[in-house]
Protein backbone atom coordinates (compact mmCIF):
# COMPACT_ATOMS: atom_id res chain seq x y z
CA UNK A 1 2.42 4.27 10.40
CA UNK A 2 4.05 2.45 12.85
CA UNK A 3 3.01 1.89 16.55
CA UNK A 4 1.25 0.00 19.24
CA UNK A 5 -1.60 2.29 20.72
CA UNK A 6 -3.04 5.22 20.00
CA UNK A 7 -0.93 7.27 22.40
CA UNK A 8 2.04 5.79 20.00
CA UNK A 9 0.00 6.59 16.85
CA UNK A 10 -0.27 10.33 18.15
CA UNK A 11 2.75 10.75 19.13
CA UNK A 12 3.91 9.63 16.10
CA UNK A 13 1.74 11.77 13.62
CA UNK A 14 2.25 14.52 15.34
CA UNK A 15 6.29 14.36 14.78
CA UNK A 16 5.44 13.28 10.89
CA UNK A 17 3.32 16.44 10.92
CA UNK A 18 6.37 19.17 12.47
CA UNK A 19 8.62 17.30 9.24
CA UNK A 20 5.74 17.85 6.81
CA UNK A 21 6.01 21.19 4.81
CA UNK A 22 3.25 20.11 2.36
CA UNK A 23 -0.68 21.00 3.93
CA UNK A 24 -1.37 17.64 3.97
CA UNK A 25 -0.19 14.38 5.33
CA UNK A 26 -0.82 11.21 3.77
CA UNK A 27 -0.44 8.18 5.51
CA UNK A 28 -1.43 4.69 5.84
CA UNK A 29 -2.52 2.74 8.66
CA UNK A 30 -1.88 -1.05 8.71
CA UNK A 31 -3.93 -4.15 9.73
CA UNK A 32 -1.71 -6.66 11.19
CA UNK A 33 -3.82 -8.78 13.67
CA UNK A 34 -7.07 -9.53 14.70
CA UNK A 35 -7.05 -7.74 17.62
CA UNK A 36 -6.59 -4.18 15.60
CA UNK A 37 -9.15 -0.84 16.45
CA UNK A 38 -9.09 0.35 13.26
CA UNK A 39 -11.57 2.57 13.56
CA UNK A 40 -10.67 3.95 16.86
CA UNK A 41 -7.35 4.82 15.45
CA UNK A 42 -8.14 6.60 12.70
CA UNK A 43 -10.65 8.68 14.56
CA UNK A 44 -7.27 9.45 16.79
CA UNK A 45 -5.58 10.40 13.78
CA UNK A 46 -8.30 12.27 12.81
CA UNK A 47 -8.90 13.92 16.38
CA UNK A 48 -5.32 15.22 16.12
CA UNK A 49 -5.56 16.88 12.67
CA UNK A 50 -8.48 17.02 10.25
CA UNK A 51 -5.59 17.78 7.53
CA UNK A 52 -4.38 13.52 7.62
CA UNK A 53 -5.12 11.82 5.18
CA UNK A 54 -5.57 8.46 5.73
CA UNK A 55 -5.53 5.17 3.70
CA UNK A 56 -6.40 2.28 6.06
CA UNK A 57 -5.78 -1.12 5.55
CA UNK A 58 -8.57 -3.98 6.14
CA UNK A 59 -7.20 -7.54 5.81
CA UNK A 60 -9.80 -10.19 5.12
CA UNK A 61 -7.38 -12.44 6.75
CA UNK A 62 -7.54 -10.25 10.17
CA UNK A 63 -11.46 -9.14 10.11
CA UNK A 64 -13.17 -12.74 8.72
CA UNK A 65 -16.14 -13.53 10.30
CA UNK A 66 -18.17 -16.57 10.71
CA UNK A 67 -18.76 -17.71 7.01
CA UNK A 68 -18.66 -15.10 3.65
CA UNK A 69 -21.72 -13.41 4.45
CA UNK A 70 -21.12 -11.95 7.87
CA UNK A 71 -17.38 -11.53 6.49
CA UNK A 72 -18.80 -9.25 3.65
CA UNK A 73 -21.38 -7.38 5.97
CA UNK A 74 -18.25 -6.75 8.16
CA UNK A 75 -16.46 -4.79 5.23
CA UNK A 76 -19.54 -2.58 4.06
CA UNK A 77 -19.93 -2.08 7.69
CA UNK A 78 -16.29 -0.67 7.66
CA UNK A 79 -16.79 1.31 4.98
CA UNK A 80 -19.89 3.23 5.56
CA UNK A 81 -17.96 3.97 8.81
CA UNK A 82 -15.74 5.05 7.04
CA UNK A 83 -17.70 7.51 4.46
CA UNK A 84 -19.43 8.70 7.99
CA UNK A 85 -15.81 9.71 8.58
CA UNK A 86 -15.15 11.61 5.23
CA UNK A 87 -12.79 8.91 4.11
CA UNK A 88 -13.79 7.56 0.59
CA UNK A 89 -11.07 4.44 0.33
CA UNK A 90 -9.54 1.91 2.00
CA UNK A 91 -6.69 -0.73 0.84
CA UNK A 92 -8.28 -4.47 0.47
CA UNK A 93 -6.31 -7.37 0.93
CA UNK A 94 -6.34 -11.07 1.18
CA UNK A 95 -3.68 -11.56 3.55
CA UNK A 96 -0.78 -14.42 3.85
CA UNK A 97 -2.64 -17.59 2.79
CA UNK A 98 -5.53 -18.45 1.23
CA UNK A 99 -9.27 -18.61 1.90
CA UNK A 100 -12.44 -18.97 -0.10
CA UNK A 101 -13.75 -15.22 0.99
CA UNK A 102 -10.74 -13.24 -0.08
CA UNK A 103 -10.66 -9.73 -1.70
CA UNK A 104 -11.50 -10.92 -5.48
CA UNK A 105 -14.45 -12.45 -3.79
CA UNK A 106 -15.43 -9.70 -1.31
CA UNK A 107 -15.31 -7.04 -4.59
CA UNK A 108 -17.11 -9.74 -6.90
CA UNK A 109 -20.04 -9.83 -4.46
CA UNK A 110 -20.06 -5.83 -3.53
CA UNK A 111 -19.99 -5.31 -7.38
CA UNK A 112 -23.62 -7.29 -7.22
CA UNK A 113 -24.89 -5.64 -4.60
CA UNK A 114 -26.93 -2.53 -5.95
CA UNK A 115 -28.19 -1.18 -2.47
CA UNK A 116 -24.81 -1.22 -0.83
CA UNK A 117 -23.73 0.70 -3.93
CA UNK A 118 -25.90 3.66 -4.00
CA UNK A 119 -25.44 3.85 -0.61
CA UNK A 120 -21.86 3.98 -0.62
CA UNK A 121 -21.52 5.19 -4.02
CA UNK A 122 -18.62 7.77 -3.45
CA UNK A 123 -16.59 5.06 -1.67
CA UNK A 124 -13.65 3.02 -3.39
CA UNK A 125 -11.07 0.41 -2.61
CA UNK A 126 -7.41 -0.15 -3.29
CA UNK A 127 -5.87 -3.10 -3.89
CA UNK A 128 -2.58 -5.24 -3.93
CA UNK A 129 -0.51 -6.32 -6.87
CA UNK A 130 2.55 -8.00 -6.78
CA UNK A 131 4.93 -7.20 -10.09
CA UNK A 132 7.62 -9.52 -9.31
CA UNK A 133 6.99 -13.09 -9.59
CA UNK A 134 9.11 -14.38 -12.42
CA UNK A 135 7.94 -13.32 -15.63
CA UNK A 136 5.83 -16.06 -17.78
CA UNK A 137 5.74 -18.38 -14.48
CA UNK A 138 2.01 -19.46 -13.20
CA UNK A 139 2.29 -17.07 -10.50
CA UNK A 140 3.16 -14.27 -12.40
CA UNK A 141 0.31 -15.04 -14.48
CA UNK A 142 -2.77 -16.00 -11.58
CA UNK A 143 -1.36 -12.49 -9.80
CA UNK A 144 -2.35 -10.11 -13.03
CA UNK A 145 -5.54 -12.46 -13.30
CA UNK A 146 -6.18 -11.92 -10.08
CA UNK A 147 -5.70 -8.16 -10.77
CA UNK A 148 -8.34 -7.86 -13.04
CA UNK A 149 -11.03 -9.92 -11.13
CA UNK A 150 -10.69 -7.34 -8.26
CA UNK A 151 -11.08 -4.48 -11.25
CA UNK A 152 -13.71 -5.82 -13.32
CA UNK A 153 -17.01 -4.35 -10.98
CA UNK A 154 -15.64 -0.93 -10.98
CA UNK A 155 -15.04 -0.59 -7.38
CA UNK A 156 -11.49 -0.03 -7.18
CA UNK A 157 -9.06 2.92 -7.29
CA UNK A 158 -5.99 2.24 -6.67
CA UNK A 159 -3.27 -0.24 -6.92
CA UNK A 160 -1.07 -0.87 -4.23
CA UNK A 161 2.81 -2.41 -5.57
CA UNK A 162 4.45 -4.92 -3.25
CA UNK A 163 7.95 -4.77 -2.07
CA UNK A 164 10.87 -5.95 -4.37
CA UNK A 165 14.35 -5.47 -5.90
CA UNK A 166 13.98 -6.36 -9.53
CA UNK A 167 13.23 -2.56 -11.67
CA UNK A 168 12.57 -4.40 -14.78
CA UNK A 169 9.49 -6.23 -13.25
CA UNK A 170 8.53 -2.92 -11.71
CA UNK A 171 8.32 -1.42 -14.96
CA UNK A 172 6.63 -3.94 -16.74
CA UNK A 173 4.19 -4.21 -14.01
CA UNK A 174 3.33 -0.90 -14.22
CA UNK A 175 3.00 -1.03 -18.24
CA UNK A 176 0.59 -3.68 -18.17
CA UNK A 177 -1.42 -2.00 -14.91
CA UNK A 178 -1.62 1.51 -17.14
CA UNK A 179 -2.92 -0.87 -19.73
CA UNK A 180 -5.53 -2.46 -17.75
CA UNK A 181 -6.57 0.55 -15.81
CA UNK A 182 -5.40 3.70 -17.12
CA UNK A 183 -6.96 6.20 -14.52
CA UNK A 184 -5.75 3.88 -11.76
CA UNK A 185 -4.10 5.58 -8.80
CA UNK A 186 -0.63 3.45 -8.51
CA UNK A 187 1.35 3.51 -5.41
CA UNK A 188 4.88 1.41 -5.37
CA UNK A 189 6.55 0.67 -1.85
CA UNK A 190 9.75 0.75 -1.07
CA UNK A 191 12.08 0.25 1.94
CA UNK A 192 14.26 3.07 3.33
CA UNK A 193 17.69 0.63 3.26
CA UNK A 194 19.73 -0.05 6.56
CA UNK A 195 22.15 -2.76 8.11
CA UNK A 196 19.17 -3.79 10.34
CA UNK A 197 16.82 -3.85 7.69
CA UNK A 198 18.86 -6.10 5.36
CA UNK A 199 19.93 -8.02 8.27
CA UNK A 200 16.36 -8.87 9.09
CA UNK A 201 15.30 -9.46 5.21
CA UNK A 202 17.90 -11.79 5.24
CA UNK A 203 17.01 -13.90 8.34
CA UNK A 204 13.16 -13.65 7.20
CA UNK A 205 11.98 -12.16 4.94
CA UNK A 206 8.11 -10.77 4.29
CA UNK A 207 6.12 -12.90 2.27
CA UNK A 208 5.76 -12.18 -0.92
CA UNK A 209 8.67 -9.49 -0.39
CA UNK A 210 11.53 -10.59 -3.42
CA UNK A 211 14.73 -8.89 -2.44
CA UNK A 212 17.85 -9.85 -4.67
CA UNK A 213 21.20 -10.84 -3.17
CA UNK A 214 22.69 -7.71 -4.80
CA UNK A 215 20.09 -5.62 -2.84
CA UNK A 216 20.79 -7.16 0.49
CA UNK A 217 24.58 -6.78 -0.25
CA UNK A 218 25.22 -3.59 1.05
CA UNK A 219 23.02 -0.63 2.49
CA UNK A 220 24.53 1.72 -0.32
CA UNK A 221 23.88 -0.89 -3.02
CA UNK A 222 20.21 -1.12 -1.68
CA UNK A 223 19.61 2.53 -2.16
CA UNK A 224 21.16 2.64 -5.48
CA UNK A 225 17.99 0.43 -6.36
CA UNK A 226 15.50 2.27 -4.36
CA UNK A 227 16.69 5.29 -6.06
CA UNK A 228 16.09 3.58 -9.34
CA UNK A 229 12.49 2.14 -8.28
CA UNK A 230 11.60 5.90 -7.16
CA UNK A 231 12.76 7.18 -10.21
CA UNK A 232 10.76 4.52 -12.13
CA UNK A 233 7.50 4.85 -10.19
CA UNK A 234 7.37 8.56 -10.81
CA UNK A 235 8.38 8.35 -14.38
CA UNK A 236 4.85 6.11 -14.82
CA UNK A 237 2.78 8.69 -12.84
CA UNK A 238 3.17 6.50 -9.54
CA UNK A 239 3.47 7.47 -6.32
CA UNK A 240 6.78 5.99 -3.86
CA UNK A 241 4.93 4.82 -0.71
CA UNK A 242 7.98 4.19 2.17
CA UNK A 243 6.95 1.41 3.62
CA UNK A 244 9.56 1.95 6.37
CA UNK A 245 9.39 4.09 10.18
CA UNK A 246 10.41 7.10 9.15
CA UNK A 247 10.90 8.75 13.26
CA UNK A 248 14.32 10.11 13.97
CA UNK A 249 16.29 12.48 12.46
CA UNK A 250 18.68 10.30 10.02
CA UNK A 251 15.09 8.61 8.77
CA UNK A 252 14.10 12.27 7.87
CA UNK A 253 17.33 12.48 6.18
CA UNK A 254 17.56 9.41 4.20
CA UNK A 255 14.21 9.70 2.73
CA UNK A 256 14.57 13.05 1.54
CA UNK A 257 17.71 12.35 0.31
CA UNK A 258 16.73 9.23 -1.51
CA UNK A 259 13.94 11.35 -2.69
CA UNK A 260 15.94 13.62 -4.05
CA UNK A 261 17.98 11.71 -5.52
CA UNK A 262 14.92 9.98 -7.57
CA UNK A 263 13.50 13.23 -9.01
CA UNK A 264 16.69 14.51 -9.84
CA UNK A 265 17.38 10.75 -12.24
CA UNK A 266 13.39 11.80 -13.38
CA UNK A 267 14.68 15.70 -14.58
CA UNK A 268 17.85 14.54 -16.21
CA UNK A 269 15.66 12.14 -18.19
CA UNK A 270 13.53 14.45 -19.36
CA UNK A 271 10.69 11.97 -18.72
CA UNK A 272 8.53 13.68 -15.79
């Protein structure tokens, strides 16, 4: 979701929701700065339909405390909010830059903590994983390492795949994630292409976002490879996550044209 209040947050949930033919909508709702109310937005979201279903985000970059402990505290806190709200996950991440009390530690210590456990023992995180550093280079391999740190202590359900261009990475990613966790819930995001989009990509791109010259060429070339990545994400049991605002009319459109376009590459393959 994108939006600046709560009044934007309904407003915009309740367009998603008129578009929606499916009972329930799924969506996710970002931590981007310090000054977030996470919790008082979902329980808007919530307020507005008890069929949402939402995945919110908790950045240990945005929500550190003091020192580890309080920092840790601060995310059980969150999450037996949460299971007091019927919502049994949230997406975990670090956050641009590095600090000692990220989301490999956070999980490492909740793994420890029997108490917290039984008392949150139907709650779950998700977590990031980036597929497309170059293949064999040290960040490729500290990523996947990474990767399996945050999954050793049993805590976590689903993996989250950053943003990028390259389809072969994709797929390989999500070989060796199927290999590490098999019953893992994947999710891949993708951009719904346009002129301002690449534009912007261009100027500055996201961190950790890898988007190829070709795919910044041309908006038609860029959904060529979204197509692809859609096709390849449901082919591996993944589900496309469009990481983009999807509010007027031609958004509608392009999505479920995209989408389309994806399932019907999946059918011909004979690989659903």
């Amino acid at each position: 979701m994108f939006f600046k209040d709560v009044k934007c947050l309904e407003t915009e949930l309740r367009a998603l929701r008129r578009r929606t033919s499916s009972a329930t909508t799924r969506v996710n709702v970002p931590n981007k700065d310090k000054k977030d109310d996470l919790i008082a937005w979902i329980d808007a979201a919530r307020t507005l339909s008890d069929d949402v279903d939402v995945v919110p985000h908790y950045s240990m970059k945005n929500q550190y405390r003091r020192d580890a402990n309080q920092s840790v505290e601060a995310v059980k806190a969150f999450a037996d909010a949460m299971t007091a709200r019927n919502i049994d996950r949230c997406l975990l991440v670090s956050g641009s830059g590095s600090r000692k009390c990220d989301s490999v530690e956070v999980l490492r210590r909740l793994a420890m903590d029997r108490e917290w456990k039984r008392r949150a023992s139907t709650f779950r995180f998700d977590v990031a994983y980036n597929p497309h550093f170059d293949e064999g280079s040290d960040a490729a391999a500290r990523e996947f390492e990474r990767l399996e740190k945050k999954m050793r202590g049993g805590l976590v359900r689903g993996v989250w795949f950053q943003i990028g261009s390259d389809v072969e990475k994709l797929e390989r990613g999500l070989e060796r994630v199927r290999d590490l966790a098999p019953d893992a819930e994947i999710y891949g995001s993708v951009f719904l292409p346009s002129k301002q989009l690449l534009a912007r990509m261009k100027f500055r791109p996201w961190a950790g976002v890898f988007l190829s010259d070709e795919y910044l060429s041309s908006v038609e070339r860029a959904e060529e490879i979204t197509i692809a990545q859609m096709a390849c994400l449901v082919r591996h049991g993944a589900t496309p996550f469009i990481e983009s605002p999807v509010t007027k009319d031609e958004d509608w459109a392009q999505c479920e044209r995209l989408l389309a376009a994806a399932a019907k590459r999946v059918d011909e393959s004979g690989k659903l």
